[in-house]
PDB file of N, CA and C in Angstrom:
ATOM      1  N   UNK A   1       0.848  -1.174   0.000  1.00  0.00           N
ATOM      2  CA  UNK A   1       0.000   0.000   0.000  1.00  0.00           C
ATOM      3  C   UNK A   1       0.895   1.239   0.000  1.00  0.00           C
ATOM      4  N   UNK A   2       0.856   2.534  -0.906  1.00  0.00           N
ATOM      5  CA  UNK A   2       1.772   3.463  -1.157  1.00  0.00           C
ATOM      6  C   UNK A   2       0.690   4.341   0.385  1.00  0.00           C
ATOM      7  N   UNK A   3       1.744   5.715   0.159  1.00  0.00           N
ATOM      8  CA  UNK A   3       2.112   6.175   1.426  1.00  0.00           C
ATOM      9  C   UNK A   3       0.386   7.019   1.371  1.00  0.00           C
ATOM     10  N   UNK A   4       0.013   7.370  -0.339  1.00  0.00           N
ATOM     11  CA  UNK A   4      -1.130   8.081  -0.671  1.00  0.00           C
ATOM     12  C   UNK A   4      -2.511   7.558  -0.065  1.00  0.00           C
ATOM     13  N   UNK A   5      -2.497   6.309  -0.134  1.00  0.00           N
ATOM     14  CA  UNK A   5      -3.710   5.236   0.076  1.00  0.00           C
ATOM     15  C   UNK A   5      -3.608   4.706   1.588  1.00  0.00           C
ATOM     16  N   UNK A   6      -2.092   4.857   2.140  1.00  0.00           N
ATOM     17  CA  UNK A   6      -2.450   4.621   3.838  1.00  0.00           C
ATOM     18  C   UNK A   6      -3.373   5.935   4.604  1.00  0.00           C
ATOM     19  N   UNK A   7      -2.927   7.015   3.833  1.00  0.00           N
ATOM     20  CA  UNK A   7      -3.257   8.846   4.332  1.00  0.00           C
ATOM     21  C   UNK A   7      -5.141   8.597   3.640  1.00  0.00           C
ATOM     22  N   UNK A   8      -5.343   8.088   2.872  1.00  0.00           N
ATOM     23  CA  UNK A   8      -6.555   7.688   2.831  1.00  0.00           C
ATOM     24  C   UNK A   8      -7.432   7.873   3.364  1.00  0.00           C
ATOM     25  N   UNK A   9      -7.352   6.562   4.145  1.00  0.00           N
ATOM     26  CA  UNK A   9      -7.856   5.467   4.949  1.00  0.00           C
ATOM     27  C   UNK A   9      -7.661   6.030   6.332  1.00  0.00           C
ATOM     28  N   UNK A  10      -7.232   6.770   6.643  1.00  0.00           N
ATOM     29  CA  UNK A  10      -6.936   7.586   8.138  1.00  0.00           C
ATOM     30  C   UNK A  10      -7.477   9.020   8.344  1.00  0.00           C
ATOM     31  N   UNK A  11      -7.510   9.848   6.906  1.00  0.00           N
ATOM     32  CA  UNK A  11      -7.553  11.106   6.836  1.00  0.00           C
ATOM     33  C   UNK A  11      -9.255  11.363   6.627  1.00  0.00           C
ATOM     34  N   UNK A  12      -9.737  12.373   6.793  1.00  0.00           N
ATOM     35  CA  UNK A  12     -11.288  12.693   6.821  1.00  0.00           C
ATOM     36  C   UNK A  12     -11.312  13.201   5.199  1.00  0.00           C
ATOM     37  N   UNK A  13     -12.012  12.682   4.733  1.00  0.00           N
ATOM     38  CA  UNK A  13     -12.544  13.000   3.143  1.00  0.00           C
ATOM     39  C   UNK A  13     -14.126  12.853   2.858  1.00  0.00           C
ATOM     40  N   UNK A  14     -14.473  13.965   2.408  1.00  0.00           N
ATOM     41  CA  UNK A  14     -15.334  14.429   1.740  1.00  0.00           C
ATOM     42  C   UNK A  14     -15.493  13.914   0.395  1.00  0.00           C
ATOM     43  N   UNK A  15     -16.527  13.345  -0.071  1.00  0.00           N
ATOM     44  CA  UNK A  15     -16.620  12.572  -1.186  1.00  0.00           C
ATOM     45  C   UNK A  15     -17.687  12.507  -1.741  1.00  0.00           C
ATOM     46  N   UNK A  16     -18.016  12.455  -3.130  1.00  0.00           N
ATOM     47  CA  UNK A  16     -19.426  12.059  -4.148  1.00  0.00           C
ATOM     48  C   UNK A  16     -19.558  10.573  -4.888  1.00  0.00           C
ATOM     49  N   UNK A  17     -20.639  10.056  -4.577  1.00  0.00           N
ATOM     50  CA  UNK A  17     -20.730   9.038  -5.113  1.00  0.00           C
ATOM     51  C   UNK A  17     -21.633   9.162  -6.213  1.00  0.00           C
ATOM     52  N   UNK A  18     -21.896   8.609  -7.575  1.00  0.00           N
ATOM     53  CA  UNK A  18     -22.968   8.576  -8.641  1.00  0.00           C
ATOM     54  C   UNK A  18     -23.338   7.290  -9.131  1.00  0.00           C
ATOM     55  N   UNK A  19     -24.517   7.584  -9.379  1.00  0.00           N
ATOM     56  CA  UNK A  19     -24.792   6.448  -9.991  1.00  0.00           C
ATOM     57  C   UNK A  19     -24.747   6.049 -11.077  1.00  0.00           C
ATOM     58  N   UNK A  20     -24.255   6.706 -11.994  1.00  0.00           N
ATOM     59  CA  UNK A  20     -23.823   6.598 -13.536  1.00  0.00           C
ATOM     60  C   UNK A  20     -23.065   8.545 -13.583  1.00  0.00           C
ATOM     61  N   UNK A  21     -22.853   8.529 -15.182  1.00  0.00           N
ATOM     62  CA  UNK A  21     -22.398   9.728 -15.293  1.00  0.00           C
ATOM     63  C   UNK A  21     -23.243  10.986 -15.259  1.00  0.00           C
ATOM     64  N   UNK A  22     -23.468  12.508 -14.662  1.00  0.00           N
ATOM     65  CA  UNK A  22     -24.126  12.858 -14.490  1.00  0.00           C
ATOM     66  C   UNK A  22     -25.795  12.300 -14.220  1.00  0.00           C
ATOM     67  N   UNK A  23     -25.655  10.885 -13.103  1.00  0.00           N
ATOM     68  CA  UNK A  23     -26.764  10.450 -12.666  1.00  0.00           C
ATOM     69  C   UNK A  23     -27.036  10.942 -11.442  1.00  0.00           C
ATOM     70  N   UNK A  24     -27.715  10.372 -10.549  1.00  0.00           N
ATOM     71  CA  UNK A  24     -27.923  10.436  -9.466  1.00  0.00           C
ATOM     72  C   UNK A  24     -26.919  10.967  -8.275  1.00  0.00           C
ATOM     73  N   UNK A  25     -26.806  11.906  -7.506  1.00  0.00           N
ATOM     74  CA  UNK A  25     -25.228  12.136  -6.658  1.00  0.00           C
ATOM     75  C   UNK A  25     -25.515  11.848  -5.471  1.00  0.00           C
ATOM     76  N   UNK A  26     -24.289  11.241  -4.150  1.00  0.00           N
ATOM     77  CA  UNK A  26     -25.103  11.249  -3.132  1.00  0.00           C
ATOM     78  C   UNK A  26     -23.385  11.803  -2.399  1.00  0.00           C
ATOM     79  N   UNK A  27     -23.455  12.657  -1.425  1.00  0.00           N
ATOM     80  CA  UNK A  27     -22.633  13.545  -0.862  1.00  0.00           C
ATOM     81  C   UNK A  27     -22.384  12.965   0.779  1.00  0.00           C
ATOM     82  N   UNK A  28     -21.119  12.530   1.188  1.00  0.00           N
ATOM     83  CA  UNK A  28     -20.492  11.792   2.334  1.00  0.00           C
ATOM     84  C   UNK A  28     -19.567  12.150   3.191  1.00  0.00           C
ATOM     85  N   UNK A  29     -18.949  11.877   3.889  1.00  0.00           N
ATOM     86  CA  UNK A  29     -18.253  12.177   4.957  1.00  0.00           C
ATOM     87  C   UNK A  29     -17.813  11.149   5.331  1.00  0.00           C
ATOM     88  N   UNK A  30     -16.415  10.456   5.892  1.00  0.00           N
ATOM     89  CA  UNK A  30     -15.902   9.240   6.437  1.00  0.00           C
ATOM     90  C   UNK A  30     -14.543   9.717   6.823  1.00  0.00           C
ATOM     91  N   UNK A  31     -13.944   9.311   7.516  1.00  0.00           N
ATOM     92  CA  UNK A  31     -12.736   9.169   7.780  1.00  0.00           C
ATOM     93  C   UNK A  31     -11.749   7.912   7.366  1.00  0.00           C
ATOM     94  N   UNK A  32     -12.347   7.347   6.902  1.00  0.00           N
ATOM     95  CA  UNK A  32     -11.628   5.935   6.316  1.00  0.00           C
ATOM     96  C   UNK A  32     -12.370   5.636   4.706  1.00  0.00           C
ATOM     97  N   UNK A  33     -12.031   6.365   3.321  1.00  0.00           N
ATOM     98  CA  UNK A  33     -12.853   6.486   2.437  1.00  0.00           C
ATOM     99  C   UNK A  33     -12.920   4.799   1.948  1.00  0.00           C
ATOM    100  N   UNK A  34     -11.645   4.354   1.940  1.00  0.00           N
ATOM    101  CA  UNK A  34     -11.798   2.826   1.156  1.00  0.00           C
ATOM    102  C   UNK A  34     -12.984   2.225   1.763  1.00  0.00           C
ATOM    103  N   UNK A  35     -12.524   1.939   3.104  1.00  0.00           N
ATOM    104  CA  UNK A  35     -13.888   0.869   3.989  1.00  0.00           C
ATOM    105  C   UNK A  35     -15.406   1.887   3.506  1.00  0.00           C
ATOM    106  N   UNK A  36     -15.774   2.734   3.617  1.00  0.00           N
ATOM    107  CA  UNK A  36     -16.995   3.872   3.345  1.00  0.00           C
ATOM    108  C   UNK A  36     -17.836   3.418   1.927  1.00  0.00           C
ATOM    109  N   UNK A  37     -16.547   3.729   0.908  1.00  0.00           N
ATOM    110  CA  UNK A  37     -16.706   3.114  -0.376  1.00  0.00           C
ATOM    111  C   UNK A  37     -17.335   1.574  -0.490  1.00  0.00           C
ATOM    112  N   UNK A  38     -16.587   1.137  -0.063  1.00  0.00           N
ATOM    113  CA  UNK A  38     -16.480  -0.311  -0.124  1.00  0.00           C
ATOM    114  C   UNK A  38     -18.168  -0.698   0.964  1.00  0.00           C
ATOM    115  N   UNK A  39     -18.152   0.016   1.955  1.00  0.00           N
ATOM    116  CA  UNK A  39     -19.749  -0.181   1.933  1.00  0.00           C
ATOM    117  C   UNK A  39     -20.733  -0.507   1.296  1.00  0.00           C
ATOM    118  N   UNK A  40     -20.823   0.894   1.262  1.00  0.00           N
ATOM    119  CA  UNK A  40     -21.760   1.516  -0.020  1.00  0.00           C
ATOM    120  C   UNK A  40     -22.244   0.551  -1.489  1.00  0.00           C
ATOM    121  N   UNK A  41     -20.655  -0.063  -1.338  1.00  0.00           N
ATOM    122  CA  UNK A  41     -21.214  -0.776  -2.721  1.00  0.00           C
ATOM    123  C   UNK A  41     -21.887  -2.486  -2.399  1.00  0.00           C
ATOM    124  N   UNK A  42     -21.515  -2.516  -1.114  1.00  0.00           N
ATOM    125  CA  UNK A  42     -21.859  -3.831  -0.476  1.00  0.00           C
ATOM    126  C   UNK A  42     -23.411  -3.645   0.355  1.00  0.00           C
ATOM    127  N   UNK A  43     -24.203  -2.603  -0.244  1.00  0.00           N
ATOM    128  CA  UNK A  43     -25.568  -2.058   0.796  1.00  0.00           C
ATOM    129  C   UNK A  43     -25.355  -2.028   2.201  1.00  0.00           C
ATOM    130  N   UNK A  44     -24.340  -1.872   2.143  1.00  0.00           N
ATOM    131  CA  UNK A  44     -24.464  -1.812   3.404  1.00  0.00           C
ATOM    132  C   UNK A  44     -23.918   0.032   4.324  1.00  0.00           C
ATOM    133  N   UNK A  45     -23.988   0.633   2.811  1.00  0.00           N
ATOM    134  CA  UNK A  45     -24.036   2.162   3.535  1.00  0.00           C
ATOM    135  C   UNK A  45     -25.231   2.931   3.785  1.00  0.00           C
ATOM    136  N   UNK A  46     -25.492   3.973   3.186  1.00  0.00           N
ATOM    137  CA  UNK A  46     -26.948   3.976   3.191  1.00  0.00           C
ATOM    138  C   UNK A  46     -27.742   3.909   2.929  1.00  0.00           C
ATOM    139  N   UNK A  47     -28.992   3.908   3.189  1.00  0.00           N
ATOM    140  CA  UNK A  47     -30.407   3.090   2.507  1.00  0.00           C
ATOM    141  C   UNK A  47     -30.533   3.929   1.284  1.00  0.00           C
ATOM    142  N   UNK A  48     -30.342   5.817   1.206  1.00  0.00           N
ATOM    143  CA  UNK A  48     -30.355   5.626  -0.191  1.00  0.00           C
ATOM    144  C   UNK A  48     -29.619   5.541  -1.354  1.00  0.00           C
ATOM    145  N   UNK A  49     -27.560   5.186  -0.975  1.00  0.00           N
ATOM    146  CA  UNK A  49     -27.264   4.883  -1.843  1.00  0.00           C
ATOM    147  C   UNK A  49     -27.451   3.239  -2.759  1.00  0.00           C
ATOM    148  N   UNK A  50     -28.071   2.614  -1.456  1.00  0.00           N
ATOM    149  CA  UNK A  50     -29.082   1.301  -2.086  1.00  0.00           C
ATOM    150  C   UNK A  50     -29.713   1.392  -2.488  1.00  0.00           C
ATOM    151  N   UNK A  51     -30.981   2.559  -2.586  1.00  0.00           N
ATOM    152  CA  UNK A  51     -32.049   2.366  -3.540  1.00  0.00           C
ATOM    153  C   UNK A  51     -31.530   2.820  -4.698  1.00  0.00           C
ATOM    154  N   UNK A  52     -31.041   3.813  -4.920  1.00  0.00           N
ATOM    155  CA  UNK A  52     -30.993   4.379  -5.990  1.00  0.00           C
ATOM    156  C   UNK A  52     -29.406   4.067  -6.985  1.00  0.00           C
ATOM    157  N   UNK A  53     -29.074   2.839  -6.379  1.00  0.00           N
ATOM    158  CA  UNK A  53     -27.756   2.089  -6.905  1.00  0.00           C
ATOM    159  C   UNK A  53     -26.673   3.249  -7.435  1.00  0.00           C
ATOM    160  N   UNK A  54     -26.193   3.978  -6.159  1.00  0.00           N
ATOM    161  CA  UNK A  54     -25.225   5.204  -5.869  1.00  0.00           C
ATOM    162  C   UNK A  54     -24.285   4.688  -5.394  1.00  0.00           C
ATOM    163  N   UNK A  55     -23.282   4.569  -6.296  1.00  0.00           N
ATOM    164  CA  UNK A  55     -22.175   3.175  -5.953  1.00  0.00           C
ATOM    165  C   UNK A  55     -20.744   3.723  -6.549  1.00  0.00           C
ATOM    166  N   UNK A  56     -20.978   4.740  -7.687  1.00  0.00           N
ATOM    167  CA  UNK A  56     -19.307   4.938  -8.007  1.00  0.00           C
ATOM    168  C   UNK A  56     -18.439   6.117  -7.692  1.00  0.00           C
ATOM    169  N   UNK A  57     -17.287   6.076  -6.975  1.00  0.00           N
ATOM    170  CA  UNK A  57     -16.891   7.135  -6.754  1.00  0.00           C
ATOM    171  C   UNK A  57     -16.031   7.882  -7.335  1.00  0.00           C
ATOM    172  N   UNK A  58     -16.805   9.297  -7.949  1.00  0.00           N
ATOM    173  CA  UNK A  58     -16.046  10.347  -8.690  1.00  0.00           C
ATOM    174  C   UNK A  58     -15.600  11.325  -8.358  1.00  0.00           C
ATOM    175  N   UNK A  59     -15.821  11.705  -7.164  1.00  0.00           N
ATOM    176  CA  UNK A  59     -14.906  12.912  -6.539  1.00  0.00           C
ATOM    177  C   UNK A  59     -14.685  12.912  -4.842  1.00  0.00           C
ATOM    178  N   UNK A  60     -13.798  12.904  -4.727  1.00  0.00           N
ATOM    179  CA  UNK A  60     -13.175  13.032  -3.480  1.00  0.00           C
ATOM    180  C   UNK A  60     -12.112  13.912  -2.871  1.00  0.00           C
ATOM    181  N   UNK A  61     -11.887  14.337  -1.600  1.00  0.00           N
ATOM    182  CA  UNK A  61     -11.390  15.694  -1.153  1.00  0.00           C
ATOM    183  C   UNK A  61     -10.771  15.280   0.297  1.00  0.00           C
ATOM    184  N   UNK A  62      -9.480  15.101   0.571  1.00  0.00           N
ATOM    185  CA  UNK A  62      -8.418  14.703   1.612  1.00  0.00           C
ATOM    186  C   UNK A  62      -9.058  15.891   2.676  1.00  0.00           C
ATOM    187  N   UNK A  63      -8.969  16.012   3.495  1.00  0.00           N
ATOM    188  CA  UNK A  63      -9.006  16.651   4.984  1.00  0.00           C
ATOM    189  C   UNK A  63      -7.923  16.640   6.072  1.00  0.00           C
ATOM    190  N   UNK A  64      -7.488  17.473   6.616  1.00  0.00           N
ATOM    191  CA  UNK A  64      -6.740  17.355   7.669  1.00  0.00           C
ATOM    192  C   UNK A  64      -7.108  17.371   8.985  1.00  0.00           C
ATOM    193  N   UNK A  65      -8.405  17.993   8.894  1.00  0.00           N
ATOM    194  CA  UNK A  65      -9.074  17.707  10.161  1.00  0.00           C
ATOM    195  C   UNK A  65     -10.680  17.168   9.676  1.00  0.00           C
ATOM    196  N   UNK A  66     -11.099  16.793  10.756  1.00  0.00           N
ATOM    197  CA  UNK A  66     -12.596  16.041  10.450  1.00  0.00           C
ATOM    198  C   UNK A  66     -13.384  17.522  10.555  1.00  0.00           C
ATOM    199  N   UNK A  67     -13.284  18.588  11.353  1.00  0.00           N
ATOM    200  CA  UNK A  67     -14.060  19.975  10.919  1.00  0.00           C
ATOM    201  C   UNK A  67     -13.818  20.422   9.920  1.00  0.00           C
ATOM    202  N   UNK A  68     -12.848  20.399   8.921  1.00  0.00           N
ATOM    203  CA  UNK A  68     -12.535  21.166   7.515  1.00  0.00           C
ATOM    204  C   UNK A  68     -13.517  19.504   6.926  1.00  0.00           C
ATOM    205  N   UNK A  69     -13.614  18.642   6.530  1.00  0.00           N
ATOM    206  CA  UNK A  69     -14.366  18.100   6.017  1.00  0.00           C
ATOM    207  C   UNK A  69     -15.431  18.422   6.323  1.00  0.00           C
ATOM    208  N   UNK A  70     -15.956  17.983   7.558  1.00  0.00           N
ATOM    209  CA  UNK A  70     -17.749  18.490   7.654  1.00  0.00           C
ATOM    210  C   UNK A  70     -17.953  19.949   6.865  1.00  0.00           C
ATOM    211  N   UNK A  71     -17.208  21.249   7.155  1.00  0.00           N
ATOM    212  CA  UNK A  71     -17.648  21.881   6.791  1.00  0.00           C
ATOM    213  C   UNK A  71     -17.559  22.278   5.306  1.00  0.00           C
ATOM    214  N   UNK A  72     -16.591  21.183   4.559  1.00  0.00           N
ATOM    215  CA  UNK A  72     -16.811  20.972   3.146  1.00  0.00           C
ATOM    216  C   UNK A  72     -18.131  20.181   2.727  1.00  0.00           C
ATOM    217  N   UNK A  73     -18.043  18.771   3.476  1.00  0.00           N
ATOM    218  CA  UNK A  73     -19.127  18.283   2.747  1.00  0.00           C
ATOM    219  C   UNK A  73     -20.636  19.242   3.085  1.00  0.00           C
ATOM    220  N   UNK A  74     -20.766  19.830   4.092  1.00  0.00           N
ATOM    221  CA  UNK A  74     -22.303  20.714   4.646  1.00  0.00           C
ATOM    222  C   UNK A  74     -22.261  21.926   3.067  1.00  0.00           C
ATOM    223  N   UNK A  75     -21.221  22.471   2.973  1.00  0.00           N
ATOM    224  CA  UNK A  75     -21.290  23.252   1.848  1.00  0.00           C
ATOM    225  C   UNK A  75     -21.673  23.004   0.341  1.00  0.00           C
ATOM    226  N   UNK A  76     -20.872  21.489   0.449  1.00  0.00           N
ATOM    227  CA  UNK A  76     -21.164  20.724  -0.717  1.00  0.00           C
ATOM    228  C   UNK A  76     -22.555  20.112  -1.193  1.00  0.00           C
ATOM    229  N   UNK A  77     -23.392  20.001   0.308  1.00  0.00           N
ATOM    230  CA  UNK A  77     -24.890  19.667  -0.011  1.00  0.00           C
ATOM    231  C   UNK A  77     -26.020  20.749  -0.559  1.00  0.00           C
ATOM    232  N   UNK A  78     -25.389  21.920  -0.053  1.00  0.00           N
ATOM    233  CA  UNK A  78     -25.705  22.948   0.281  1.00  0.00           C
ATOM    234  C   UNK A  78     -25.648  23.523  -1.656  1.00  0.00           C
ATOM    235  N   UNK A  79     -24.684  23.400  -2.532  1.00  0.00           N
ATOM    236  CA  UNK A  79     -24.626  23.723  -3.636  1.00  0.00           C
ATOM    237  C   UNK A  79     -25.885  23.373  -4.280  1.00  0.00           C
ATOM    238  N   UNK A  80     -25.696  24.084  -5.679  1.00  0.00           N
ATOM    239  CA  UNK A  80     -26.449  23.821  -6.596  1.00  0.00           C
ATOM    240  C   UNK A  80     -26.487  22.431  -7.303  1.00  0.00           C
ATOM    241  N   UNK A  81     -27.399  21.603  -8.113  1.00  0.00           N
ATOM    242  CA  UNK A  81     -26.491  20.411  -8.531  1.00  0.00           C
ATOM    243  C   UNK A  81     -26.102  20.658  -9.824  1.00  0.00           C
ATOM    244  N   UNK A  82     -25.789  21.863 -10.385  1.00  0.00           N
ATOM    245  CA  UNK A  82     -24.902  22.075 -11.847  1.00  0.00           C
ATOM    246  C   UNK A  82     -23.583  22.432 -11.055  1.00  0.00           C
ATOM    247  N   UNK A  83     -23.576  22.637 -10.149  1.00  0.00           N
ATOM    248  CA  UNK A  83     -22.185  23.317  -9.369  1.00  0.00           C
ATOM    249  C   UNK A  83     -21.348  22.025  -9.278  1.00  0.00           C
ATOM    250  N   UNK A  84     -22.925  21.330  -8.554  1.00  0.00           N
ATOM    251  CA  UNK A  84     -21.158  19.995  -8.669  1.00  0.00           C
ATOM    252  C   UNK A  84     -21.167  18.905  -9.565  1.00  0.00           C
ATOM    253  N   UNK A  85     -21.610  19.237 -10.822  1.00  0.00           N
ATOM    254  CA  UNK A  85     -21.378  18.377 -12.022  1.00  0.00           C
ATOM    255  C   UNK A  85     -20.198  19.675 -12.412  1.00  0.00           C
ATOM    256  N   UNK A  86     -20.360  20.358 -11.944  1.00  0.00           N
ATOM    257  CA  UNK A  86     -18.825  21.021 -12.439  1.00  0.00           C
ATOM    258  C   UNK A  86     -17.550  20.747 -12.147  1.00  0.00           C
ATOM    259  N   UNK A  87     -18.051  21.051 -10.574  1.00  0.00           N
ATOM    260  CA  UNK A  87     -16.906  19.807  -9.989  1.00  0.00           C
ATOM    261  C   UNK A  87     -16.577  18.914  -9.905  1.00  0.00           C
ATOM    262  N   UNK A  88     -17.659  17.689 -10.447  1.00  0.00           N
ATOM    263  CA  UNK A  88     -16.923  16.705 -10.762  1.00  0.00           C
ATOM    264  C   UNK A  88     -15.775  16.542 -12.364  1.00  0.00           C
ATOM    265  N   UNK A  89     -17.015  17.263 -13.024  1.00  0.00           N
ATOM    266  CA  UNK A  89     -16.400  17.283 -14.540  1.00  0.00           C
ATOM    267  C   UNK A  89     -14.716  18.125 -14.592  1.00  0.00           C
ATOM    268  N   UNK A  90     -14.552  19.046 -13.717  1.00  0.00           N
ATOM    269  CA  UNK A  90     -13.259  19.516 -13.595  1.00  0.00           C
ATOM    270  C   UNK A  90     -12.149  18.670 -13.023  1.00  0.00           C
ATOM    271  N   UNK A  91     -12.614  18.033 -12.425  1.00  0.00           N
ATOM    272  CA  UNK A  91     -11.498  17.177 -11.881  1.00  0.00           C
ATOM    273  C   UNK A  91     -11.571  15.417 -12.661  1.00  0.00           C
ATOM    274  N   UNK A  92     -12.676  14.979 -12.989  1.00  0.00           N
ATOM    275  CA  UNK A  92     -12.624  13.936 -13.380  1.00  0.00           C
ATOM    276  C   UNK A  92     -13.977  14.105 -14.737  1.00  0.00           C
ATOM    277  N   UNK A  93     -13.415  14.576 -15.820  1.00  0.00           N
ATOM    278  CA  UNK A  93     -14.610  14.402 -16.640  1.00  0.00           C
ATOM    279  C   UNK A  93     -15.157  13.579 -17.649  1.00  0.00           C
ATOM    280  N   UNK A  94     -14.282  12.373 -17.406  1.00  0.00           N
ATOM    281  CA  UNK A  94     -14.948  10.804 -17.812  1.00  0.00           C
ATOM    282  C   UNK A  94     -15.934   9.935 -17.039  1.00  0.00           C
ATOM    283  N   UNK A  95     -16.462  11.120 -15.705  1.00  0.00           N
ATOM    284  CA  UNK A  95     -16.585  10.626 -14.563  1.00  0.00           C
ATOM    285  C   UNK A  95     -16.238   8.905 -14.285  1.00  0.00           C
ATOM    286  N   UNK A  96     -15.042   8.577 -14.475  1.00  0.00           N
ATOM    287  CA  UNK A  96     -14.879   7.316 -13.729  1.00  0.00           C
ATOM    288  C   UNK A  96     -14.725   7.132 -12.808  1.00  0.00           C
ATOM    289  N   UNK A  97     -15.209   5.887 -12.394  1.00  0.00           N
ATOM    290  CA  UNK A  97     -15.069   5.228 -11.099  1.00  0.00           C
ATOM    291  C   UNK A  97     -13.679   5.198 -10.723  1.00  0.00           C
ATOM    292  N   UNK A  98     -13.494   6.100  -9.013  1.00  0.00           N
ATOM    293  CA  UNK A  98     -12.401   6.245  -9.117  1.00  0.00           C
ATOM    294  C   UNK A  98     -11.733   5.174  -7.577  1.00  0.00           C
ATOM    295  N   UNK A  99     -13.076   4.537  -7.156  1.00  0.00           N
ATOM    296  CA  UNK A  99     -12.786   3.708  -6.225  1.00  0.00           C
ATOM    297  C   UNK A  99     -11.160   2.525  -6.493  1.00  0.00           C
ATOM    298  N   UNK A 100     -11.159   2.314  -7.899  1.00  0.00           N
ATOM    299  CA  UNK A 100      -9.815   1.214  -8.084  1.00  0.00           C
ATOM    300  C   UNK A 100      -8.511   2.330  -7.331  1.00  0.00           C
ATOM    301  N   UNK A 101      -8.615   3.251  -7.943  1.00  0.00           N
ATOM    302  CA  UNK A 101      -7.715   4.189  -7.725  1.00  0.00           C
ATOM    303  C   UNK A 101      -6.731   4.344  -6.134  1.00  0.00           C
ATOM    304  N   UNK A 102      -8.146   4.191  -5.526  1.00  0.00           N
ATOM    305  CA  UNK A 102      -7.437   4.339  -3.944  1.00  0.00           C
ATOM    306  C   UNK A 102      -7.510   3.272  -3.082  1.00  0.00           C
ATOM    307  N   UNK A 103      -7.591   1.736  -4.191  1.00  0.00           N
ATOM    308  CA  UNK A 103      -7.385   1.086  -3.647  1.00  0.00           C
ATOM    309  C   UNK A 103      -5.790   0.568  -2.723  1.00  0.00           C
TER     310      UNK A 103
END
C-alpha cells in the first residue's frame, strides 16, 4: 500500500458518489474512504445509496481535520447540482469510477 492510500484510509474526506455519469449524486463524509466506499457498494451504507444504486466514486477531497471536512461536505450539499457536475467534470470528466484508484 503506497504512502497516498495509507493517508486515505486515516484522513477525513469528503466525497461524491454517482450512480452513472451525471446520474444520481449522493454527498459523504468518512474518515476511512476505502472501507466507506467499499460499503456503499456492499448495501451496506446507506439506505439511499441502495435504492438508488449510488455506488461509483467520482470525486473526493483529503481533509486534515474532520471539521474542515464536515464543513466541506455541509457546503457541498448545500450547492447547486450544476455546481457539482462542475466539480466533478473539472477534476474527473470521464466521470470514472475512481474507487480502483485508492485502492
Amino acid at each position: 500500500m503506497t504512502w497516498k492510500k495509507v493517508r486515505l484510509a486515516r484522513n477525513p474526506c469528503a466525497y461524491i458518489l454517482a450512480s452513472r455519469a451525471r446520474g444520481t449524486l449522493y454527498i459523504g463524509l468518512t474518515a476511512d474512504l476505502v472501507r466507506r466506499v467499499w460499503q456503499h457498494r456492499r448495501a451496506q451504507g446507506s439506505g439511499f445509496t441502495h435504492r438508488y444504486r449510488v455506488h461509483e466514486l467520482v470525486w473526493y477531497e483529503a481533509h486534515e481535520t474532520i471539521e474542515s471536512a464536515i464543513s466541506r461536505e455541509t457546503s457541498l450539499k448545500a450547492w447547486r447540482r450544476l455546481w457539482k457536475i462542475r466539480l466533478i467534470d473539472a477534476t474527473n470528466p470521464q466521470w470514472r469510477d475512481l474507487y480502483p484508484d485508492i485502492l
